[in-house]
N, C-alpha and C. Protein backbone atom coordinates (compact mmCIF):
# COMPACT_ATOMS: atom_id res chain seq x y z
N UNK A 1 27.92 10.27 -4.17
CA UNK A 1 26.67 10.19 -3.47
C UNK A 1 26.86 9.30 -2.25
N UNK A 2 26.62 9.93 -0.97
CA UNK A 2 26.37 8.92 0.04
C UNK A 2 25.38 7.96 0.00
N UNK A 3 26.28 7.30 0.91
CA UNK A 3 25.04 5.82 1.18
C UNK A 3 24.03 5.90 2.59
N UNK A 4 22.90 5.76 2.62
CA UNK A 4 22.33 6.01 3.46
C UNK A 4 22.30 4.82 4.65
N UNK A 5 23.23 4.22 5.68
CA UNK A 5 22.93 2.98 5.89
C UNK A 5 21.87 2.30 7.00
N UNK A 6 21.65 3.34 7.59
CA UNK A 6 20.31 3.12 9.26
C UNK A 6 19.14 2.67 8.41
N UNK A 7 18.78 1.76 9.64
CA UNK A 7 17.48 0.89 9.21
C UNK A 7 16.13 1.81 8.80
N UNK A 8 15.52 1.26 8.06
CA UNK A 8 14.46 1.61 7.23
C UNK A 8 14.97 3.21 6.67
N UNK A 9 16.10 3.35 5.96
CA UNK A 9 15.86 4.54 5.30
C UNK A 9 15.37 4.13 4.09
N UNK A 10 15.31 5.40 3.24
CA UNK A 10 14.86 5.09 1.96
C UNK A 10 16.27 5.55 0.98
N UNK A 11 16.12 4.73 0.07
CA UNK A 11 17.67 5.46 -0.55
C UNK A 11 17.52 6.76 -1.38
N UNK A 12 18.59 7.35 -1.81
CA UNK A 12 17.89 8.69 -2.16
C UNK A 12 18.16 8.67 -3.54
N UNK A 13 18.59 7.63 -4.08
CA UNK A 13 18.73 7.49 -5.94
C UNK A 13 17.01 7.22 -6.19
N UNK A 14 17.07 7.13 -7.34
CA UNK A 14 15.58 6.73 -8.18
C UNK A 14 14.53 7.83 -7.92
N UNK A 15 13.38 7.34 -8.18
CA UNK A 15 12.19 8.36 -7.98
C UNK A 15 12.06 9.11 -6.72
N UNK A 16 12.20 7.99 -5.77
CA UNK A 16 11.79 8.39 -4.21
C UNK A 16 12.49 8.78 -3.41
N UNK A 17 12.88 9.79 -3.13
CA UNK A 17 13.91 10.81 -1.76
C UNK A 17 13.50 10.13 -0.72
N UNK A 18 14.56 10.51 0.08
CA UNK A 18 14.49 9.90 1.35
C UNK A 18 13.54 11.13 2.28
N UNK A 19 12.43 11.56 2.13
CA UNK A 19 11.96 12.20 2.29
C UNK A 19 11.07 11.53 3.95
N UNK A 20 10.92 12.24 4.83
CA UNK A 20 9.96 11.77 6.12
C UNK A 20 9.18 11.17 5.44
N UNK A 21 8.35 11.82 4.67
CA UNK A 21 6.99 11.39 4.03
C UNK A 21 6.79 10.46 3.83
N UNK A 22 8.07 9.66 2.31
CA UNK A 22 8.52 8.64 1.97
C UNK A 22 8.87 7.49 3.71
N UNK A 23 9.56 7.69 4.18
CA UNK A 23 9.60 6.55 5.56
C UNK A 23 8.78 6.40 6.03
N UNK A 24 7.52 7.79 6.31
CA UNK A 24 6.40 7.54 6.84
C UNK A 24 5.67 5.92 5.93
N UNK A 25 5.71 6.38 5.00
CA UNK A 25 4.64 5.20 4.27
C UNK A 25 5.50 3.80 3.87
N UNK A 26 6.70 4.11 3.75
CA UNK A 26 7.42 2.91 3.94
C UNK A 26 6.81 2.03 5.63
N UNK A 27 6.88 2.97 6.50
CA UNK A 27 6.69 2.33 7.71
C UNK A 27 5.11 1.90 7.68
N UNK A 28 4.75 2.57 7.26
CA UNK A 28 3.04 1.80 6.79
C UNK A 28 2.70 0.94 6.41
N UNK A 29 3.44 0.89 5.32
CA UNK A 29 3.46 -0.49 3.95
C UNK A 29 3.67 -2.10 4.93
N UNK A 30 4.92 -1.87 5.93
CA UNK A 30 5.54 -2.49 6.39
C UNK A 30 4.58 -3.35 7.43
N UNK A 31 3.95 -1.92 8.17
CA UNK A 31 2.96 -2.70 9.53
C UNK A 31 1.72 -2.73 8.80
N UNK A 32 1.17 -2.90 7.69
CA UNK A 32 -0.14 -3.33 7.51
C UNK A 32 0.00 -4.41 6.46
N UNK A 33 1.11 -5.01 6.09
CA UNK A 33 1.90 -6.26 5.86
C UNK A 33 1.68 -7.31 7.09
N UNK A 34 2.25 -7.01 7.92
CA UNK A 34 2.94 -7.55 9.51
C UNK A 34 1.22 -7.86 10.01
N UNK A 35 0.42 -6.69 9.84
CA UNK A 35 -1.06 -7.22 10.54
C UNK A 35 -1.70 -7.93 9.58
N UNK A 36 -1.05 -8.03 8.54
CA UNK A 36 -1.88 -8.80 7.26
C UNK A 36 -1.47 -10.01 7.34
N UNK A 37 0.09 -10.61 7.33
CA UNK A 37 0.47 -11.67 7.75
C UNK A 37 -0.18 -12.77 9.02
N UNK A 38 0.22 -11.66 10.34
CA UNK A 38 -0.86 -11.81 11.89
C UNK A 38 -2.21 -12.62 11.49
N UNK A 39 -2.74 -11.71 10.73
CA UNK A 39 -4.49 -12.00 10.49
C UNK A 39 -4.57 -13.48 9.79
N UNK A 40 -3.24 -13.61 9.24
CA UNK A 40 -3.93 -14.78 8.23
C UNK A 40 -3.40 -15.88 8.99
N UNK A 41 -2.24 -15.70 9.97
CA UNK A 41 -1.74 -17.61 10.86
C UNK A 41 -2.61 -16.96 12.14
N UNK A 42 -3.25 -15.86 12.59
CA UNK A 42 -4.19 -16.09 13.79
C UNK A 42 -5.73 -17.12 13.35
N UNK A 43 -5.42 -16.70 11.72
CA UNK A 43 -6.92 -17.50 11.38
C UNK A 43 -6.58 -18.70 11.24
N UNK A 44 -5.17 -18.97 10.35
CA UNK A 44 -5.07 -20.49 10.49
C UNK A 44 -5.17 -21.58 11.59
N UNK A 45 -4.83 -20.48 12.44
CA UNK A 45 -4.14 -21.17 13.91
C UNK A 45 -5.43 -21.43 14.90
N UNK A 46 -6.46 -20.49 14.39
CA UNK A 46 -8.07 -20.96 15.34
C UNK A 46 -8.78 -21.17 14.55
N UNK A 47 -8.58 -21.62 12.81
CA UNK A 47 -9.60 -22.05 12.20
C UNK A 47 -10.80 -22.93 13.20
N UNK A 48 -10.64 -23.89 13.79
CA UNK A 48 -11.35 -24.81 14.19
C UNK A 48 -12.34 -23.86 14.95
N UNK A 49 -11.99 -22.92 15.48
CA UNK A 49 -13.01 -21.95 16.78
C UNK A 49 -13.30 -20.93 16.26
N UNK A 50 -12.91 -20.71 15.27
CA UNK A 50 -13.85 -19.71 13.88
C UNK A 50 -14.89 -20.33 13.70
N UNK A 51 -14.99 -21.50 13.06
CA UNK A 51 -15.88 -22.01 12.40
C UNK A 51 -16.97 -22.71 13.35
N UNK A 52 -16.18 -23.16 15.13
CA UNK A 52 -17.18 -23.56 15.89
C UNK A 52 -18.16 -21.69 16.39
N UNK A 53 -17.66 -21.20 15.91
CA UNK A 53 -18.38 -19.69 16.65
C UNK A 53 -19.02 -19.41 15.34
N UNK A 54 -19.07 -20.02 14.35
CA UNK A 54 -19.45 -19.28 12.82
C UNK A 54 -19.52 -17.60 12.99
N UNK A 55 -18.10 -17.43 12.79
CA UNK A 55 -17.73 -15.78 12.62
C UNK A 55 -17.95 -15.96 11.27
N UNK A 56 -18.56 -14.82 10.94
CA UNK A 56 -19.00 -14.37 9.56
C UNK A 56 -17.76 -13.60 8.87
N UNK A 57 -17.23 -13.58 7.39
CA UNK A 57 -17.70 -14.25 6.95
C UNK A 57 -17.05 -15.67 6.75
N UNK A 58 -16.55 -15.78 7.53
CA UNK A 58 -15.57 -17.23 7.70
C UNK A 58 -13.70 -17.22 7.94
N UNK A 59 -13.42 -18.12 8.29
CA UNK A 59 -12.40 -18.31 8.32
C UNK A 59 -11.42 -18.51 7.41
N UNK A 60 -12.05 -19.12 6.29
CA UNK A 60 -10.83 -18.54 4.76
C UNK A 60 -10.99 -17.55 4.35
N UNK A 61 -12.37 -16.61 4.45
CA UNK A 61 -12.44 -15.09 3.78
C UNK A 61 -11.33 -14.71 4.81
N UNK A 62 -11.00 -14.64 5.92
CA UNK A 62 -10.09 -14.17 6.85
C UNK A 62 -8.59 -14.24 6.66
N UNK A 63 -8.92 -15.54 6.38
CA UNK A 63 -7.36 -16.06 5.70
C UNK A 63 -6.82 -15.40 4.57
N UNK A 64 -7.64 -15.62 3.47
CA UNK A 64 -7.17 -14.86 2.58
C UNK A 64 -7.00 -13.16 2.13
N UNK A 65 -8.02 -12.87 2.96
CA UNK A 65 -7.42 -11.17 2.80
C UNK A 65 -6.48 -10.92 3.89
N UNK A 66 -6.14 -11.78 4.71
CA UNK A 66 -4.95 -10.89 5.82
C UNK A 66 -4.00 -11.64 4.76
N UNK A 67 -3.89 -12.47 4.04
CA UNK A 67 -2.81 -13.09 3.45
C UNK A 67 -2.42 -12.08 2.38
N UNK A 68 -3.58 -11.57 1.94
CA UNK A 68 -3.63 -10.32 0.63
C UNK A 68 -2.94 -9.60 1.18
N UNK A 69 -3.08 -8.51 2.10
CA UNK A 69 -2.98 -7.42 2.81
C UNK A 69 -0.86 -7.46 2.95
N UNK A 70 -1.02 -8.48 3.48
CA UNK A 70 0.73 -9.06 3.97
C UNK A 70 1.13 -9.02 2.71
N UNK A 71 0.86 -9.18 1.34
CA UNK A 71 1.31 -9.67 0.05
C UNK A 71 1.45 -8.31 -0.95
N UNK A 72 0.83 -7.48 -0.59
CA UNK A 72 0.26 -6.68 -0.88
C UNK A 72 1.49 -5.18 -0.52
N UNK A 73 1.35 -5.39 0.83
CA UNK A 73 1.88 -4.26 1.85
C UNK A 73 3.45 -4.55 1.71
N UNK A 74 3.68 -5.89 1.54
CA UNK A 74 5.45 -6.08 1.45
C UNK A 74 5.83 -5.51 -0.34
N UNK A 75 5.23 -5.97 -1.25
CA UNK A 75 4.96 -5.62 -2.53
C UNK A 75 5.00 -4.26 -2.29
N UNK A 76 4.33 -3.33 -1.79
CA UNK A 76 4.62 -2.04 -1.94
C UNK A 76 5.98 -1.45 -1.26
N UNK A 77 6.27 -1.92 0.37
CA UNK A 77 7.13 -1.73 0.69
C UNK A 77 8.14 -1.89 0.20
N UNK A 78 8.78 -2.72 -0.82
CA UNK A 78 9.97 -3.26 -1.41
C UNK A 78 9.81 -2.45 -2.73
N UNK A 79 9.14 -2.16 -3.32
CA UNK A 79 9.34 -1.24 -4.39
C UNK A 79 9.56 0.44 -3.81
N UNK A 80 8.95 0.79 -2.68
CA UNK A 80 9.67 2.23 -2.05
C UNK A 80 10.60 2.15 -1.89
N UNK A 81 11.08 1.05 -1.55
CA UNK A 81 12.77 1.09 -0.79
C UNK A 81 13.49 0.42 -1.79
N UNK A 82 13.41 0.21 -2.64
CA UNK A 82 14.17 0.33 -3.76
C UNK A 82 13.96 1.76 -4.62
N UNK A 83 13.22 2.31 -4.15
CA UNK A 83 13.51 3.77 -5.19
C UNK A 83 13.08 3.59 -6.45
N UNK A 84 12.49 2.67 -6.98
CA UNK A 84 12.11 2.83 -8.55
C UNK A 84 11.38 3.42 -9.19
N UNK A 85 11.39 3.74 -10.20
CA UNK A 85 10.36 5.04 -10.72
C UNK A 85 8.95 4.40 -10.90
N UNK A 86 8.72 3.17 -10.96
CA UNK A 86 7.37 2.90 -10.83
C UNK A 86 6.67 3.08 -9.14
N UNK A 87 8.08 2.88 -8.58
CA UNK A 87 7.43 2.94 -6.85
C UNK A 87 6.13 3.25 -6.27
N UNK A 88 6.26 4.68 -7.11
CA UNK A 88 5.26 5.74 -6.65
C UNK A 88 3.69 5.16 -6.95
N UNK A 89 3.69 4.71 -8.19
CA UNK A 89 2.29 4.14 -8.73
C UNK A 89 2.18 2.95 -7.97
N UNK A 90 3.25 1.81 -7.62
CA UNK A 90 3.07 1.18 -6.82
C UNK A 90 2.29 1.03 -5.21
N UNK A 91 2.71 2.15 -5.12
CA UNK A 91 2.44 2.33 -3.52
C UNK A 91 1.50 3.02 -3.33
N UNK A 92 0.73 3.46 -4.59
CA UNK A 92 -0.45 4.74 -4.60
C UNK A 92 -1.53 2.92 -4.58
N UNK A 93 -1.02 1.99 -5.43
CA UNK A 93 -2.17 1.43 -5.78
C UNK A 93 -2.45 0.50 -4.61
N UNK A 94 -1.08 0.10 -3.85
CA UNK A 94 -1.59 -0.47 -3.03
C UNK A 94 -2.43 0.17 -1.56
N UNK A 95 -1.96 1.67 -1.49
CA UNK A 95 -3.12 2.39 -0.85
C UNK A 95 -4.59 2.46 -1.20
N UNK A 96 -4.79 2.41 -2.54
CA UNK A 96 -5.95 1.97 -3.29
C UNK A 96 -6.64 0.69 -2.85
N UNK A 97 -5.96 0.05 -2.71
CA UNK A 97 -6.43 -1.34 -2.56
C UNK A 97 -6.51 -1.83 -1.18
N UNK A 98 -6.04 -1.30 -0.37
CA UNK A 98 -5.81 -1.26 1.39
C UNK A 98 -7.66 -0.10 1.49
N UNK A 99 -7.33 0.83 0.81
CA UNK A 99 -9.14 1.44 1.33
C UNK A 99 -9.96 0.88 0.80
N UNK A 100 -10.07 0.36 -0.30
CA UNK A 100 -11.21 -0.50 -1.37
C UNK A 100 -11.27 -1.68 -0.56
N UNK A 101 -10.53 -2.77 0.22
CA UNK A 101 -10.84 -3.75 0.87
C UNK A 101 -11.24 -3.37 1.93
N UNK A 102 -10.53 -2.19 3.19
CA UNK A 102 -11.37 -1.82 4.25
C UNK A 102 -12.62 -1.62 4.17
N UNK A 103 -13.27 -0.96 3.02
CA UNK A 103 -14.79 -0.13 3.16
C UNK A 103 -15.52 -1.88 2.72
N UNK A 104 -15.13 -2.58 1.88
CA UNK A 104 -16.27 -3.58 1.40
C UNK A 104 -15.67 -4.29 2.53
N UNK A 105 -15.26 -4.65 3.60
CA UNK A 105 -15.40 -4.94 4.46
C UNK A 105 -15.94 -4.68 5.71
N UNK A 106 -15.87 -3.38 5.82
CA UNK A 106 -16.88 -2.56 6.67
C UNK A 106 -18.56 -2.23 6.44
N UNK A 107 -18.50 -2.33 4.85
CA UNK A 107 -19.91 -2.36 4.53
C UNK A 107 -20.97 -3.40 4.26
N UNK A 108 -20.20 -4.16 4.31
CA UNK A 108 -20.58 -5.56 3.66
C UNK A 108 -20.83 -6.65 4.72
N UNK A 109 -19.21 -6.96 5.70
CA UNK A 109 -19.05 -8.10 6.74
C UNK A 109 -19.30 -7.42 7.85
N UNK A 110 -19.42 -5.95 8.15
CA UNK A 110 -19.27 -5.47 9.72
C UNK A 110 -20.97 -5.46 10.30
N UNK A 111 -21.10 -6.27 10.89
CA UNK A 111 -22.92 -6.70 11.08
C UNK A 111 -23.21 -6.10 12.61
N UNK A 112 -22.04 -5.36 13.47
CA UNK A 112 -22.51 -4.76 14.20
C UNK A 112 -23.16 -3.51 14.38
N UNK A 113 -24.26 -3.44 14.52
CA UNK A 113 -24.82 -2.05 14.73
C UNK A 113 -23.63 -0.77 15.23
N UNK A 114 -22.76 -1.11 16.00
CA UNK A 114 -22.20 -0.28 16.16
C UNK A 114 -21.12 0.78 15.24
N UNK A 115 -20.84 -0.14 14.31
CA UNK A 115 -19.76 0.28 13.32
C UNK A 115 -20.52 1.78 12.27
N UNK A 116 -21.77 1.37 12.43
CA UNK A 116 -22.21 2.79 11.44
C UNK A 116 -22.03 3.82 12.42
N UNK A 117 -21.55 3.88 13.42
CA UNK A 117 -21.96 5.18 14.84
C UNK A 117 -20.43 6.08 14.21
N UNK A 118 -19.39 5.71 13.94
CA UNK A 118 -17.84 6.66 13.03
C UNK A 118 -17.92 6.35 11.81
N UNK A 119 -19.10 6.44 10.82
CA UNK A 119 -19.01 6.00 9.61
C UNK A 119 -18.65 7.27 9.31
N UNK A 120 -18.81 9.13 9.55
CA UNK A 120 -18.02 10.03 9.08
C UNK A 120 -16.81 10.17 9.02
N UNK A 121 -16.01 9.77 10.58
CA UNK A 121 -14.88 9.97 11.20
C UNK A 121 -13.79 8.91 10.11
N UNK A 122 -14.35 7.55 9.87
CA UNK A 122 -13.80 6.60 9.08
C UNK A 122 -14.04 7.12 7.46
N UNK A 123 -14.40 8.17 7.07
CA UNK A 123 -14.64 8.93 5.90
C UNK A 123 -13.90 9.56 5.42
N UNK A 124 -13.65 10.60 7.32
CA UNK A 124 -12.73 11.58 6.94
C UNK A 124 -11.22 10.92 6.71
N UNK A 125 -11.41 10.05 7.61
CA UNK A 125 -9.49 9.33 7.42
C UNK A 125 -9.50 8.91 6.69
N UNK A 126 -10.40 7.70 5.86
CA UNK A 126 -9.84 7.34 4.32
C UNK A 126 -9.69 8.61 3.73
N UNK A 127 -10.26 9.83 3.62
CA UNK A 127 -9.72 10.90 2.61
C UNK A 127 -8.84 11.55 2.68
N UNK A 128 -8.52 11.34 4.39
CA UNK A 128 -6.85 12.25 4.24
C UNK A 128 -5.47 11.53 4.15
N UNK A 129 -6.21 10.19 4.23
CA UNK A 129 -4.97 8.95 4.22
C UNK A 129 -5.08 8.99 2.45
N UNK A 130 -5.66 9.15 1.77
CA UNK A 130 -5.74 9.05 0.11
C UNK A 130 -4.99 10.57 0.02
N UNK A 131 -5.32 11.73 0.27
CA UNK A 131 -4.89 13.03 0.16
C UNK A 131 -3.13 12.43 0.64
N UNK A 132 -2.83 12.23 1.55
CA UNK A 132 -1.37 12.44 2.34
C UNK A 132 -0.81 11.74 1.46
N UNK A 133 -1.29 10.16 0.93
CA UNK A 133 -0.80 9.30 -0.10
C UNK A 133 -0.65 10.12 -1.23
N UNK A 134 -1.17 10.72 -1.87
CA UNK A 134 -1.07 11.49 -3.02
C UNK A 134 -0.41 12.31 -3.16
N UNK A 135 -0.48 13.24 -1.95
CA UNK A 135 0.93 14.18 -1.80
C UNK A 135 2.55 13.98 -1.55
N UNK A 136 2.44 13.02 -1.08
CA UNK A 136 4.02 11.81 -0.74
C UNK A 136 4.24 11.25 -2.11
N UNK A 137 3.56 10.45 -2.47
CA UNK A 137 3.86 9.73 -3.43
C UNK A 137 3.78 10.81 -4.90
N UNK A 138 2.84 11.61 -5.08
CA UNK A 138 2.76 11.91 -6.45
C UNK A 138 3.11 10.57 -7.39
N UNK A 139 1.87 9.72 -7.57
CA UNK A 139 1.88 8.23 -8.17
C UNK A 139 1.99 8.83 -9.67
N UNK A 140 1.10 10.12 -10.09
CA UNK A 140 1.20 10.39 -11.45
C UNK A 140 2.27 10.69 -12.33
N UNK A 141 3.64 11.24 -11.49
CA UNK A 141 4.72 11.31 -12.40
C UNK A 141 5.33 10.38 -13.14
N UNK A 142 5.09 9.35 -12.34
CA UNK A 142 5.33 7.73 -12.97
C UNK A 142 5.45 7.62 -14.32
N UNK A 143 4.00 8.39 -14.67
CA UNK A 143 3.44 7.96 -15.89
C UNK A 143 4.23 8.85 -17.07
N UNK A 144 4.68 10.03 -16.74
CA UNK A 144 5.70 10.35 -17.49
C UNK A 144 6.39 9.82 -18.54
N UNK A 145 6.53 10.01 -19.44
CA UNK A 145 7.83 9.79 -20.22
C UNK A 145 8.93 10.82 -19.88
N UNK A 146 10.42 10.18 -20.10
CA UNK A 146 11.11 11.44 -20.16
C UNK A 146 11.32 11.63 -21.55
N UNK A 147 11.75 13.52 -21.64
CA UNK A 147 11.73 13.64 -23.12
C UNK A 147 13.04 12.80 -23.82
N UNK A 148 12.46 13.13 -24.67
CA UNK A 148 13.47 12.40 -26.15
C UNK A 148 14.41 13.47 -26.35
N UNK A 149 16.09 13.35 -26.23
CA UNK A 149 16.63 13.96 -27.06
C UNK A 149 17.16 13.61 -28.28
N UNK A 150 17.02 14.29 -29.40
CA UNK A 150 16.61 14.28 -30.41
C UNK A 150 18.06 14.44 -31.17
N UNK A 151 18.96 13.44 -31.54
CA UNK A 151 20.45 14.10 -32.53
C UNK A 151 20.19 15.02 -33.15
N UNK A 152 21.00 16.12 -33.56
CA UNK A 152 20.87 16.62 -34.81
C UNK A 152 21.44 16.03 -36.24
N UNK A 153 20.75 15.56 -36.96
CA UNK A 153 20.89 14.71 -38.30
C UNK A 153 21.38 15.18 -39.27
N UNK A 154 22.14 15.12 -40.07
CA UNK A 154 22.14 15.25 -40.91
C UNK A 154 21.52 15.30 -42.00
N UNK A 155 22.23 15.68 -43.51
CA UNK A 155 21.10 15.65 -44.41
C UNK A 155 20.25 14.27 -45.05
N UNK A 156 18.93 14.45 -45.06
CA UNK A 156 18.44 13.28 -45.31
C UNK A 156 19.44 12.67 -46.23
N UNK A 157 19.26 11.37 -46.25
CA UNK A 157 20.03 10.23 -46.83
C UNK A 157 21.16 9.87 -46.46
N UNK A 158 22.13 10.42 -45.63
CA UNK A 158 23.28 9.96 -44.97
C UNK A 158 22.94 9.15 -43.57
């Protein structure tokens, strides 16, 4: 078996082929890590002018979900690119958890009138970003067992 060695491939042992699909979301995992990281030392770094502007909902809610997001997004990335057979559920959940924090953040903290004006358009892309995730990943094979092969035994008692 070759070795795959150019940056960001995916290796092609374990669950996950080195499939576009697969790099696509590797490269995903990677930059919504990188903006998750960003988010959380841009907040550290202007805490003081967060809190003199009282941006809602504050400057540690800020902190800590870009800190999530970075924690989160590398966690998934490092289990794709290792190929492991949990990968797939891995990286399904942290897509899970990347749309479940966008929307209660959009529904909850986004206080501009304007944000309801693409509330379809932001509908349709969480559903095809969940659809494309699902079709790349197939998170459910995971759950698989593989079968049992079974010796052939002898007669009871030996």
């Amino acid at each position: 078996m070759e070795q795959d060695n150019r940056p960001f491939s995916v290796p092609t042992h374990g669950s996950c082929t080195a499939s576009c699909g697969a790099r696509l979301l590797l490269l995903a995992f990677i930059l919504l890590s990188l903006s998750g990281w960003v988010r959380m030392a841009g907040t550290i770094n202007n805490w003081y002018w967060l809190g003199f502007a009282s941006v809602l909902p504050g400057p540690l809610y800020l902190a800590i979900t870009g800190g999530l997001w970075g924690a989160v997004g590398l966690f998934a990335a490092i289990w794709i690119w290792q190929g492991r057979a949990w990968g797939r559920l891995v990286g399904f959940c942290a897509v899970t958890f990347f749309v479940i924090s966008y929307w209660i953040d959009r529904l909850f903290f986004a206080i501009a009138p304007e944000t309801g004006v693409n509330t379809p358009f932001s509908l349709l892309v969480t559903f095809l970003v969940v659809l494309v995730s699902l079709l790349i990943l197939r998170p459910f094979t995971a759950l698989r067992r593989p079968a049992r092969r079974h010796a052939v035994a002898g007669p009871p008692g030996q």
